[in-house]
N, C-alpha and C. Protein backbone atom coordinates (compact mmCIF):
# COMPACT_ATOMS: atom_id res chain seq x y z
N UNK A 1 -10.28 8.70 11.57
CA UNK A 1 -10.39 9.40 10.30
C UNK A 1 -11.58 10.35 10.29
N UNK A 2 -12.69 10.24 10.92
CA UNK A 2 -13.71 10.52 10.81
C UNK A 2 -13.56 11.93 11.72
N UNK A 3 -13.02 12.18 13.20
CA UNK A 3 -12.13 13.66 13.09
C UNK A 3 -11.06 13.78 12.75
N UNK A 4 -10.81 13.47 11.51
CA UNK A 4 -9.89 14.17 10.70
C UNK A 4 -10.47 14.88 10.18
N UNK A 5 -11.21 13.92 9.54
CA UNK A 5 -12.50 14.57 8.29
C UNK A 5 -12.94 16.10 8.48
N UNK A 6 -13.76 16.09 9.96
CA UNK A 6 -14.25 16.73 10.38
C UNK A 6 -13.35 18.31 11.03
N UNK A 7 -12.01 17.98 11.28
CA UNK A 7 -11.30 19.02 11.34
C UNK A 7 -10.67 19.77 10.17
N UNK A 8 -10.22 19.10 9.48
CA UNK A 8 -10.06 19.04 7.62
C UNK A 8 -11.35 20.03 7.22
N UNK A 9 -12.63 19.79 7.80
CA UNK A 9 -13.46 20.72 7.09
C UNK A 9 -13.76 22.01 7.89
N UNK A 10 -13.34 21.94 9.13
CA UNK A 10 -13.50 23.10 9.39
C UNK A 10 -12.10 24.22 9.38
N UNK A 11 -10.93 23.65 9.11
CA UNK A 11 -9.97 24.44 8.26
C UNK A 11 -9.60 24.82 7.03
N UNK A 12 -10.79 24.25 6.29
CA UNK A 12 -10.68 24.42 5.01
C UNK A 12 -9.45 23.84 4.38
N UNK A 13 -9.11 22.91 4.80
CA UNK A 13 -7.92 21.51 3.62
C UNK A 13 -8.78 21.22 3.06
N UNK A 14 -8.55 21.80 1.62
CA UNK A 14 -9.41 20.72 0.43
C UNK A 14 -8.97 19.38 0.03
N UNK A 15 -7.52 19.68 0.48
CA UNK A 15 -6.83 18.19 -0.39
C UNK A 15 -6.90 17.23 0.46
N UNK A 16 -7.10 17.66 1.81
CA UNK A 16 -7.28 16.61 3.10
C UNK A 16 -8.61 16.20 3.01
N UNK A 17 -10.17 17.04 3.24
CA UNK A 17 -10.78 16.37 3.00
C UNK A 17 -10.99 16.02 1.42
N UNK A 18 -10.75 16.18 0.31
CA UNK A 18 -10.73 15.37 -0.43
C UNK A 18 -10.30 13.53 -0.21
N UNK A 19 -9.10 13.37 0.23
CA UNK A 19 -8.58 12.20 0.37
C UNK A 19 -9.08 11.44 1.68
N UNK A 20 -9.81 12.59 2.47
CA UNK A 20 -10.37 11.44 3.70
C UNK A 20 -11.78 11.19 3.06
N UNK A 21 -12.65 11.90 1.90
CA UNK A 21 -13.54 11.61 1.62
C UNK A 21 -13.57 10.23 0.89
N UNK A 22 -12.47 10.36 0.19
CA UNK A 22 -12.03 8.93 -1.00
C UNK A 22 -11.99 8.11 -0.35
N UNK A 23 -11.11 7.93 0.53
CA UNK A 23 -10.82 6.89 1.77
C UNK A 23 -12.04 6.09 2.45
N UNK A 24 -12.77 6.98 3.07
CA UNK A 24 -13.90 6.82 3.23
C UNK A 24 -15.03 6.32 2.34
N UNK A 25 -14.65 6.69 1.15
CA UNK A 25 -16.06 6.01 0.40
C UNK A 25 -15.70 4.30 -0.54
N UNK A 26 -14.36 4.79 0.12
CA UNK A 26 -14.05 3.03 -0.25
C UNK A 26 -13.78 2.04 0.67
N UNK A 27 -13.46 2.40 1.85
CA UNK A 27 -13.78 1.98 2.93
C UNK A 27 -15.34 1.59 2.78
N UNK A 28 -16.25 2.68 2.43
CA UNK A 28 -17.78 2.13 2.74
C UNK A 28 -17.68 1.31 1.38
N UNK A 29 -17.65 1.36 0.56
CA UNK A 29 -18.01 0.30 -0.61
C UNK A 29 -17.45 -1.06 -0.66
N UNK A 30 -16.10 -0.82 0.24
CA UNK A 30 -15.80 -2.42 0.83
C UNK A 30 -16.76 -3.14 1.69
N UNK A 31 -17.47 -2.38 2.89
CA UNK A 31 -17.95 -2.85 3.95
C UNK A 31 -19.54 -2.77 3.18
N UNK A 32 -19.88 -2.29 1.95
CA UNK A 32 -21.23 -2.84 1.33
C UNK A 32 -20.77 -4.24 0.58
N UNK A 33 -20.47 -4.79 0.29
CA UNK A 33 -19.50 -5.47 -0.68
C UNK A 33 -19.40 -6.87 0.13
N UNK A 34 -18.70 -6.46 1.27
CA UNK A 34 -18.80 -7.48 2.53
C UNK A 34 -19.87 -7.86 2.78
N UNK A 35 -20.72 -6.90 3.14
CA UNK A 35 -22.02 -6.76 4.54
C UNK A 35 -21.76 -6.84 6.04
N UNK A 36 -20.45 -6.46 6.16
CA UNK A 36 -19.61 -6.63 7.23
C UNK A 36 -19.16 -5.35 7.61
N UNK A 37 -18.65 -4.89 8.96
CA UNK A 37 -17.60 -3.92 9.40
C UNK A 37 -16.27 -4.35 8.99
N UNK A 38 -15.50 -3.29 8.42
CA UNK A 38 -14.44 -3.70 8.20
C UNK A 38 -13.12 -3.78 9.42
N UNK A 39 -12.28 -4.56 9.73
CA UNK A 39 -11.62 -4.71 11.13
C UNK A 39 -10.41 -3.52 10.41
N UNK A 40 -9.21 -3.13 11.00
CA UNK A 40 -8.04 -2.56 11.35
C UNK A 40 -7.43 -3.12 10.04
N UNK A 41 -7.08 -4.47 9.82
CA UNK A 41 -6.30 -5.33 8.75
C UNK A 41 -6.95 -4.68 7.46
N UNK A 42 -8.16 -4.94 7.43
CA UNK A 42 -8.92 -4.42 5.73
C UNK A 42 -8.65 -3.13 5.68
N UNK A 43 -8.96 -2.48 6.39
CA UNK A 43 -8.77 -1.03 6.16
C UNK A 43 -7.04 -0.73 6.00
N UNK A 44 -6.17 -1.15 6.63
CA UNK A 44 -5.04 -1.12 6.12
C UNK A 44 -4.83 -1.56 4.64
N UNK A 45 -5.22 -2.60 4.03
CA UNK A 45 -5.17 -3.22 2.69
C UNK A 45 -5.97 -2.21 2.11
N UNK A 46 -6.91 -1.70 2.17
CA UNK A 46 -7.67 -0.64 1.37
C UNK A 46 -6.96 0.69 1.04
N UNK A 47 -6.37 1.52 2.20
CA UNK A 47 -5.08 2.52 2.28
C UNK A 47 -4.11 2.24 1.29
N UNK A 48 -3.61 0.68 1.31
CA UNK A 48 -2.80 0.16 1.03
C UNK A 48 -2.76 -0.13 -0.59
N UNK A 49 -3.69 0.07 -0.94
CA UNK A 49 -4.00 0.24 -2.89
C UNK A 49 -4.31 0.82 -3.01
N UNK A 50 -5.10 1.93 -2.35
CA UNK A 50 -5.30 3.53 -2.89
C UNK A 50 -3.60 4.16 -2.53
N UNK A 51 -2.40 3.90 -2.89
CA UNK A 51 -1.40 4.28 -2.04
C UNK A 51 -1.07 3.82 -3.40
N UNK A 52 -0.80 2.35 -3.70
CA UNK A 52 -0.05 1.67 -4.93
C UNK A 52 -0.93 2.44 -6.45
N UNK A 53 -2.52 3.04 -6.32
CA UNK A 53 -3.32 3.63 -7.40
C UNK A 53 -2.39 4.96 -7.28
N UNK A 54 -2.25 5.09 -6.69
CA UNK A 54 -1.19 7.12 -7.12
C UNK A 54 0.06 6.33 -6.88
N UNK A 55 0.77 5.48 -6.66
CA UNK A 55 2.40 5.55 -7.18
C UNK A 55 2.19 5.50 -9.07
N UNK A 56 1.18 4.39 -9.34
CA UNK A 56 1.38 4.24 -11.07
C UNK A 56 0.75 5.28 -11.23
N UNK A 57 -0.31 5.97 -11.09
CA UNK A 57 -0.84 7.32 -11.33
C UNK A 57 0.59 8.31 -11.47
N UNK A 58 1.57 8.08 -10.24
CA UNK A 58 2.71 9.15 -10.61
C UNK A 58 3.54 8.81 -12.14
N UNK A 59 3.71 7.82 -11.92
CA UNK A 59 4.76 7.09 -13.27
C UNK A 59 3.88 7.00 -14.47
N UNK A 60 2.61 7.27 -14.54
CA UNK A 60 1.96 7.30 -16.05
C UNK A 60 2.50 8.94 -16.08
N UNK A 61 1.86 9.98 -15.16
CA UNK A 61 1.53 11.10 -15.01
C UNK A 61 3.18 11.54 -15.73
N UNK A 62 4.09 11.03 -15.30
CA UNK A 62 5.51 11.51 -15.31
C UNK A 62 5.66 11.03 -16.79
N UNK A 63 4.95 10.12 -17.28
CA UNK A 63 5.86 9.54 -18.95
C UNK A 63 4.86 10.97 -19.69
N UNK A 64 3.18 11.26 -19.32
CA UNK A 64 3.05 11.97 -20.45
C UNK A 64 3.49 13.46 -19.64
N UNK A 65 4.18 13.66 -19.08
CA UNK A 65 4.61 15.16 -18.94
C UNK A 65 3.89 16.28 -18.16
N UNK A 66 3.22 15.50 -17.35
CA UNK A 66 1.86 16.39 -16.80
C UNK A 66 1.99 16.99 -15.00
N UNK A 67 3.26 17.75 -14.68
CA UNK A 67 3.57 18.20 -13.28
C UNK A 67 3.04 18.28 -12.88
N UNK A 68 1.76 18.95 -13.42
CA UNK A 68 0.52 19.30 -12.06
C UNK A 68 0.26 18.53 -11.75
N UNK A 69 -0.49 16.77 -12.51
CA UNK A 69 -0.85 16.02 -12.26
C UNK A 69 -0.27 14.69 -11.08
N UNK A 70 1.26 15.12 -11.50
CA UNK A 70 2.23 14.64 -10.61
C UNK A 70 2.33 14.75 -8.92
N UNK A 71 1.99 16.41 -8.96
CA UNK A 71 2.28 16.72 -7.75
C UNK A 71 1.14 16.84 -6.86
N UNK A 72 -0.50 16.41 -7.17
CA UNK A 72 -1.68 16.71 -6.85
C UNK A 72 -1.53 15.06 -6.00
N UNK A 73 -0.88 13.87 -7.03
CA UNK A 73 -1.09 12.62 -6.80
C UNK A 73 -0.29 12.78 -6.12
N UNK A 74 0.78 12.98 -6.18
CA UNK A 74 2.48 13.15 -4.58
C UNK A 74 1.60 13.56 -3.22
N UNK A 75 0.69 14.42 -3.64
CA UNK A 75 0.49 15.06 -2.36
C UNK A 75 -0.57 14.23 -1.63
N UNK A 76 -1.44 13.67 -2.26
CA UNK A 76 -2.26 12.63 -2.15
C UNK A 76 -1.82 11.04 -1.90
N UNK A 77 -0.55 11.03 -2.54
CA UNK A 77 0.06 9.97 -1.53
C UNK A 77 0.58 9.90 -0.28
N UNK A 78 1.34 10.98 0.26
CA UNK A 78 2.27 11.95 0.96
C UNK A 78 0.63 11.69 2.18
N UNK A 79 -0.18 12.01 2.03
CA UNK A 79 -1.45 11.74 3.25
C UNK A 79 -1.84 10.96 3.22
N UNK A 80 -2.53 9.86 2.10
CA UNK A 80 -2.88 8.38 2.54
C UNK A 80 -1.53 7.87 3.40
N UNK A 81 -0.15 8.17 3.03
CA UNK A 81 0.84 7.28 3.59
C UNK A 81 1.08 7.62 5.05
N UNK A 82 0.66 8.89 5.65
CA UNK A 82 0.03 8.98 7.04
C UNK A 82 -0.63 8.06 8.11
N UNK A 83 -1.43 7.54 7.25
CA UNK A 83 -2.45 6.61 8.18
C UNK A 83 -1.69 4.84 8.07
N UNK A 84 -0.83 4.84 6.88
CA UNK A 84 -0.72 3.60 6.91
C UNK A 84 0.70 3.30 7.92
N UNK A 85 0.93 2.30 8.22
CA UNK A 85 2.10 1.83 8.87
C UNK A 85 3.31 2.10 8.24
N UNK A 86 4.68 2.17 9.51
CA UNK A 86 5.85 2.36 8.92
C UNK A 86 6.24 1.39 8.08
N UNK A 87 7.14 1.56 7.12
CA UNK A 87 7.27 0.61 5.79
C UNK A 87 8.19 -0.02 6.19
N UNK A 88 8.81 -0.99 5.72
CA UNK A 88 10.01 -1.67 6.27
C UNK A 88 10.75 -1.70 5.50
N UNK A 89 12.44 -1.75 6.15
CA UNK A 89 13.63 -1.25 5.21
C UNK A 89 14.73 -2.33 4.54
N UNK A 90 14.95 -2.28 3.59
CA UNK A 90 15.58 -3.69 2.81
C UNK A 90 15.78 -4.44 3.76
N UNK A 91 16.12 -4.34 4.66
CA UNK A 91 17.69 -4.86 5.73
C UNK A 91 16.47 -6.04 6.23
N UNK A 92 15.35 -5.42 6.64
CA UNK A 92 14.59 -5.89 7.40
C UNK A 92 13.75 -6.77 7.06
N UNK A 93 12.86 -6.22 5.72
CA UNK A 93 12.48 -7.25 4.46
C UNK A 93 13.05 -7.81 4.39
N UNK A 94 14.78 -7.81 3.72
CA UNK A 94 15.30 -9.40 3.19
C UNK A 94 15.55 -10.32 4.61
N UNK A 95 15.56 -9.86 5.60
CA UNK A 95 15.53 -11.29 6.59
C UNK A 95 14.71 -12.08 6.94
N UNK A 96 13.27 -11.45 6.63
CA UNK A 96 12.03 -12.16 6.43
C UNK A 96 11.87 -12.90 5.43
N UNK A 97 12.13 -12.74 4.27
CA UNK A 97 12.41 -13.30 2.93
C UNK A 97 12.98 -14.52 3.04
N UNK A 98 14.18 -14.30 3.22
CA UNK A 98 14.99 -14.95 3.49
C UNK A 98 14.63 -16.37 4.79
N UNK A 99 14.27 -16.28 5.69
CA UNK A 99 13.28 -16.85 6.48
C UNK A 99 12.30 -17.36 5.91
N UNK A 100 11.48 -17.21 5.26
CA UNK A 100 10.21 -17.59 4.60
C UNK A 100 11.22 -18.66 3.40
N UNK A 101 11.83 -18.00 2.84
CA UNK A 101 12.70 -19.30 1.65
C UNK A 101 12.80 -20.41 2.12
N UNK A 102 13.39 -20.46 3.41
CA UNK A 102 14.36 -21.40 4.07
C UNK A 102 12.81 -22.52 4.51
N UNK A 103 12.04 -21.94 5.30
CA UNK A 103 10.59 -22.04 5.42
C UNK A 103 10.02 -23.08 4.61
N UNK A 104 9.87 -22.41 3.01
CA UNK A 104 9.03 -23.52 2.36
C UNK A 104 9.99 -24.46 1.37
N UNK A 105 11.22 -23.71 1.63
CA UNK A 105 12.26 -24.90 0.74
C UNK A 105 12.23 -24.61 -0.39
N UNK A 106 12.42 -23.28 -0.75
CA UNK A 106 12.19 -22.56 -2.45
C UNK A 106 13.91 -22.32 -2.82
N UNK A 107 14.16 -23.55 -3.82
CA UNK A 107 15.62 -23.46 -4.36
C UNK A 107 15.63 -22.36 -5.55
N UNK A 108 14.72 -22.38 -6.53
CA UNK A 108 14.74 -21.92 -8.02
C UNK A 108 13.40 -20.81 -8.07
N UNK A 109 13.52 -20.25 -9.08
CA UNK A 109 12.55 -18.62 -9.16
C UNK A 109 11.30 -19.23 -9.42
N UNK A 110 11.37 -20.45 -9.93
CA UNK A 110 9.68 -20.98 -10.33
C UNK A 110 9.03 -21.49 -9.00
N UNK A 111 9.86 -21.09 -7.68
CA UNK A 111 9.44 -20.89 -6.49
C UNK A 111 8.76 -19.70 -6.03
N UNK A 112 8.83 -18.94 -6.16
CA UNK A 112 8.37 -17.29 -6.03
C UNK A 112 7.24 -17.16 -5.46
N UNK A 113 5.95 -17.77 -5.66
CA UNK A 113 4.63 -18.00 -5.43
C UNK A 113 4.59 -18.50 -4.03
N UNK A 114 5.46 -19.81 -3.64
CA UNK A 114 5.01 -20.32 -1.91
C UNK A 114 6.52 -18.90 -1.41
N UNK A 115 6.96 -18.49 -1.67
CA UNK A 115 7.62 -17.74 -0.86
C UNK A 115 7.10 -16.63 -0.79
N UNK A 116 6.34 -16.04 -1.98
CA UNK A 116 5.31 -14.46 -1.58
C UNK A 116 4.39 -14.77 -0.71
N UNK A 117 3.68 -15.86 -0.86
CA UNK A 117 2.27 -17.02 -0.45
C UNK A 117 2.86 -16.38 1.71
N UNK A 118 4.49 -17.16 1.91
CA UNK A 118 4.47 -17.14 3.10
C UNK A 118 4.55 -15.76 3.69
N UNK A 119 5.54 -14.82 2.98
CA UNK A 119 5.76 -13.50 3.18
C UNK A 119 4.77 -12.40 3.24
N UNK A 120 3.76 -12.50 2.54
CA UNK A 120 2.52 -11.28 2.43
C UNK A 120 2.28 -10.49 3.90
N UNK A 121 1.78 -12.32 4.16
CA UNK A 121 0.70 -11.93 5.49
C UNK A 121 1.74 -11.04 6.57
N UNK A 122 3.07 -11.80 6.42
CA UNK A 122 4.16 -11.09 7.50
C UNK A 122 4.20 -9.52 7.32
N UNK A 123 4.30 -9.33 6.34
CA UNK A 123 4.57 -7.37 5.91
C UNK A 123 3.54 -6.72 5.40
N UNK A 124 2.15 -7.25 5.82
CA UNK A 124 0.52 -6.87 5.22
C UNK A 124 1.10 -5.09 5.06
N UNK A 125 0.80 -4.52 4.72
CA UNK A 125 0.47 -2.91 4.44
C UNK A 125 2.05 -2.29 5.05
N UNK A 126 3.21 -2.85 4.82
CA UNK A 126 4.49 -2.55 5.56
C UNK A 126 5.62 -2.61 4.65
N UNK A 127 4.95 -3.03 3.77
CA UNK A 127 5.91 -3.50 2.43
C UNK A 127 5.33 -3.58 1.16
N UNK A 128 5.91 -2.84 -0.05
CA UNK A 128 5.44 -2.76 -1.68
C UNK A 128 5.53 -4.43 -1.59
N UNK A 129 4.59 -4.99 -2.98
CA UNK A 129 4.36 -6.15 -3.55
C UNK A 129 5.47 -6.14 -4.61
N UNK A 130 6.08 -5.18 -5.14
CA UNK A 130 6.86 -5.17 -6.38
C UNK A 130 7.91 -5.69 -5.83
N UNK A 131 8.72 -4.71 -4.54
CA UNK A 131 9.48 -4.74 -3.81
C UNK A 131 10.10 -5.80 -3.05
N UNK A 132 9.04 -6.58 -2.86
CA UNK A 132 9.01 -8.07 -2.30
C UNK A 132 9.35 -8.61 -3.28
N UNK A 133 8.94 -8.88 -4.19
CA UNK A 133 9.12 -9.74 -5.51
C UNK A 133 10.26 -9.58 -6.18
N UNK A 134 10.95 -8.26 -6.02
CA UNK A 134 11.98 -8.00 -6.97
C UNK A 134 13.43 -8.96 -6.12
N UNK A 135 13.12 -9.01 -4.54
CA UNK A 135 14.17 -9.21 -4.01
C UNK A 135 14.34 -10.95 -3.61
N UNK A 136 12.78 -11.07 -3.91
CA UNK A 136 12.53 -12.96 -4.12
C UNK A 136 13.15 -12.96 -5.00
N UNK A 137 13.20 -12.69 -6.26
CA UNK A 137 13.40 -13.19 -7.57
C UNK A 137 15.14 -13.23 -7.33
N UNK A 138 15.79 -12.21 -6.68
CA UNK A 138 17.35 -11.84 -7.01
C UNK A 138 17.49 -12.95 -5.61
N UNK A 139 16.94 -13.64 -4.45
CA UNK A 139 17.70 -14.16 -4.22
C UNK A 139 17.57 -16.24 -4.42
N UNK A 140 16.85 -15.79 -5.16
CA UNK A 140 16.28 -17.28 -5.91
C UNK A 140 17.29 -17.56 -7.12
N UNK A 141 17.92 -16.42 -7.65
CA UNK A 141 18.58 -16.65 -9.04
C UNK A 141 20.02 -16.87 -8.61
């Protein structure tokens, strides 16, 4: 990231280094926070909610009517989602799911918790949290 940064500024991308600056300064405020270096995994989880902060940023932005605002955050997602890992596709999610059910023995939806509990760690930064949940819940019911 750090020549990104650095190429970003000498081509003049504002919106690039803008978002490698953000990135970066939460990256460092994690690793003050810690007192630690942060490994590969954290920094994925960090990407990984500055990513989920502009999807609801889009869906507020979209209820009060505000395009510009829309498409500044699109574009700003559209490059954090660069660095993060390929996402994984229903097909692929629900067999993990599905695996993990069978796993902790979750018959009913007031199961949901040991089956996200087993699933997270499997699809760390590869898979929405909503997304997961929506498809626990439908195959619990």
């Amino acid at each position: 990231m750090e020549e990104d940064l650095k190429q970003a500024l000498r081509d003049r991308a504002s919106l690039k280094v803008s978002c490698l600056r953000m990135v970066k300064a939460a990256v460092k405020n994690k690793e003050i926070d810690l007192r630690a270096e942060l490994n590969d995994t954290q920094v994925i989880g960090i990407l990984t909610t500055l990513a989920k902060q502009r999807r609801e940023s889009i869906e507020m932005f979209k209820k009060g009517n505000r395009p510009d605002l829309v498409q500044k955050e699109e574009e700003e997602l559209a490059f954090i989602e660069t660095y993060l890992p390929k996402q994984m596709d229903e097909a692929e999610l629900t067999k993990i799911i599905e695996a993990a059910i069978a796993e902790v023995g979750a018959k009913a939806p007031i199961d949901v918790g040991k089956v996200m509990k087993a699933v997270m760690p499997k699809v760390a930064g590869r898979a929405d949290g909503k997304a997961i949940n929506a498809i626990v819940l439908k195959k619990l019911s």
